[in-house]
Protein backbone atom coordinates (compact mmCIF):
# COMPACT_ATOMS: atom_id res chain seq x y z
CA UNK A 1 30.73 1.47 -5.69
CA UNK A 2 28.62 4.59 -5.61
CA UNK A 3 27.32 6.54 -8.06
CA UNK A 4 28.59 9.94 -8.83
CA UNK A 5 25.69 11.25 -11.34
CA UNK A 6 22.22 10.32 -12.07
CA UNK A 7 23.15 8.61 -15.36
CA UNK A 8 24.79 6.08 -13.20
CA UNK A 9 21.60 5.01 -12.17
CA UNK A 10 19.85 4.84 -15.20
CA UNK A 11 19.73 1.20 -15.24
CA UNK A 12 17.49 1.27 -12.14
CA UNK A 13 15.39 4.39 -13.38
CA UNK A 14 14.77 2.30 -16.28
CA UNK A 15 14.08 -0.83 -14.92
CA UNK A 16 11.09 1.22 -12.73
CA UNK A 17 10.16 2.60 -15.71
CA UNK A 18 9.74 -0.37 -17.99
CA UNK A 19 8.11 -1.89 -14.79
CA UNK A 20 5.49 0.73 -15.03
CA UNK A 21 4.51 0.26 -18.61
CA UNK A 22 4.55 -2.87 -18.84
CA UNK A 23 2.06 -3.52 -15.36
CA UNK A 24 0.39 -0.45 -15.14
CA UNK A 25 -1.59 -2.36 -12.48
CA UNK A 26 1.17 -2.92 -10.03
CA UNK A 27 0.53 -1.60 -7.15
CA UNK A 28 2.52 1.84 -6.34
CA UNK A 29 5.24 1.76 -3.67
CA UNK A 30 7.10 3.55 -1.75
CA UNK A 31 10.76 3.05 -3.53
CA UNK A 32 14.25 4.10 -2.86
CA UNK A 33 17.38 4.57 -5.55
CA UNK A 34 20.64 5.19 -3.16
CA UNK A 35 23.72 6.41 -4.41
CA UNK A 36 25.81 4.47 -2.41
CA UNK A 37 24.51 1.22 -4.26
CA UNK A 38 23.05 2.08 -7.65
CA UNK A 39 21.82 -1.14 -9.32
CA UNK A 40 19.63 -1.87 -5.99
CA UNK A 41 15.95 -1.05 -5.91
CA UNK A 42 14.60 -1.31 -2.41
CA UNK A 43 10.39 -1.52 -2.52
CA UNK A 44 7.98 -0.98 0.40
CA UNK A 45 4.52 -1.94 -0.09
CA UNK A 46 1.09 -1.87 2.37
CA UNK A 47 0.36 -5.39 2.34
CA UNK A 48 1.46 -9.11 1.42
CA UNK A 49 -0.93 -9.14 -1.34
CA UNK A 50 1.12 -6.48 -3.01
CA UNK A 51 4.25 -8.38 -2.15
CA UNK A 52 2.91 -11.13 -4.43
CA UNK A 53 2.05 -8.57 -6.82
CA UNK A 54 5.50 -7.16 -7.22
CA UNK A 55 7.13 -11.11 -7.16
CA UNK A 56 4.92 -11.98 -9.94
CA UNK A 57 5.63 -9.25 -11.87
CA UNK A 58 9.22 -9.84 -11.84
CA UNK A 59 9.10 -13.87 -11.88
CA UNK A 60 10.67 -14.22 -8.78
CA UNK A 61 9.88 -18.30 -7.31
CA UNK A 62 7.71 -18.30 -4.45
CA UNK A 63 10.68 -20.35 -2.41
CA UNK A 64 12.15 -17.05 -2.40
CA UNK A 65 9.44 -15.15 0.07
CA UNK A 66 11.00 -15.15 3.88
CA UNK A 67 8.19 -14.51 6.26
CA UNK A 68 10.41 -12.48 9.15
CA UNK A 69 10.10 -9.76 11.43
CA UNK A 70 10.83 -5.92 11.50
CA UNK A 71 10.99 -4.36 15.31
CA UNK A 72 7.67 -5.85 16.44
CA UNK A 73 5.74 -6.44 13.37
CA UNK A 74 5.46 -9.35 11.01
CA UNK A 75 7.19 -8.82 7.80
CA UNK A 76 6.86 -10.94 3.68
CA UNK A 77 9.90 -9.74 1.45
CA UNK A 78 12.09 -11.05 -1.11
CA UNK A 79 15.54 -10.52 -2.37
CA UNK A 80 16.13 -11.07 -6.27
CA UNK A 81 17.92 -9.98 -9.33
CA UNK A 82 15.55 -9.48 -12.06
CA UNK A 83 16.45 -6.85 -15.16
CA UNK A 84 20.00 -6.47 -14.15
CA UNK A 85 18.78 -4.93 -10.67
CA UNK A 86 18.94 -6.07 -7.21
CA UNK A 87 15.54 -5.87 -5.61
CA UNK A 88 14.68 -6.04 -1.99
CA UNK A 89 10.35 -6.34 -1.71
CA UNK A 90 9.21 -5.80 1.81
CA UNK A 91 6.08 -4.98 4.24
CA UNK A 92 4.80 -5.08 7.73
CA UNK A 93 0.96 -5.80 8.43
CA UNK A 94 -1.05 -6.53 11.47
CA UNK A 95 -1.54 -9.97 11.27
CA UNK A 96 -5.39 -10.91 10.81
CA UNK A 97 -7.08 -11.66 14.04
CA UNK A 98 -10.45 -13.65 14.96
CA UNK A 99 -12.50 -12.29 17.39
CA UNK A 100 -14.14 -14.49 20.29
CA UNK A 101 -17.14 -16.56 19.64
CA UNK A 102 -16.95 -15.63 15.44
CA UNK A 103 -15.87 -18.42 14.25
């Protein structure tokens, strides 16, 4: 069902905001509200690390992280419902590589 005014996503406005206060450390994202499906929260992030940031944060169980790919790149994310709101926690990174002879 979408929304047809902001106060029909106020659940997920909250949610981000009570996020914020409560771990101001939490490292920012890049987030997106849609209309077309207003209890979902969808978060892009820089690096795994951060991905385990956000997952702690919202006590989701590590048997929930799907390593995966997007187009080319490697990809950590998570689906879960935590405050009421459906989260989907995602990135891409450049796997780590060794050079010759440094190990």
């Amino acid at each position: 069902m979408s929304a047809e005014n902001l106060a029909e996503q106020a659940a997920v406005i909250t949610c981000l905001t009570g996020l914020a206060v409560g771990h101001p450390n939490l490292p920012a994202a890049y987030v997106t509200i849609s209309r077309h499906a207003p209890r979902e929260l969808h978060v892009q992030l820089d690096s795994p690390s951060k991905v385990e940031a956000w997952r702690e944060a919202l006590g989701v169980d590590a048997a929930l992280l799907v390593v995966d790919r997007i187009g080319d790149r490697p990809s950590l994310e998570f689906d879960a419902t935590a405050f009421g709101i459906d989260f989907h926690v995602y990135t891409t990174y450049q796997p780590a590589t060794v050079e010759a002879g440094a190990a």
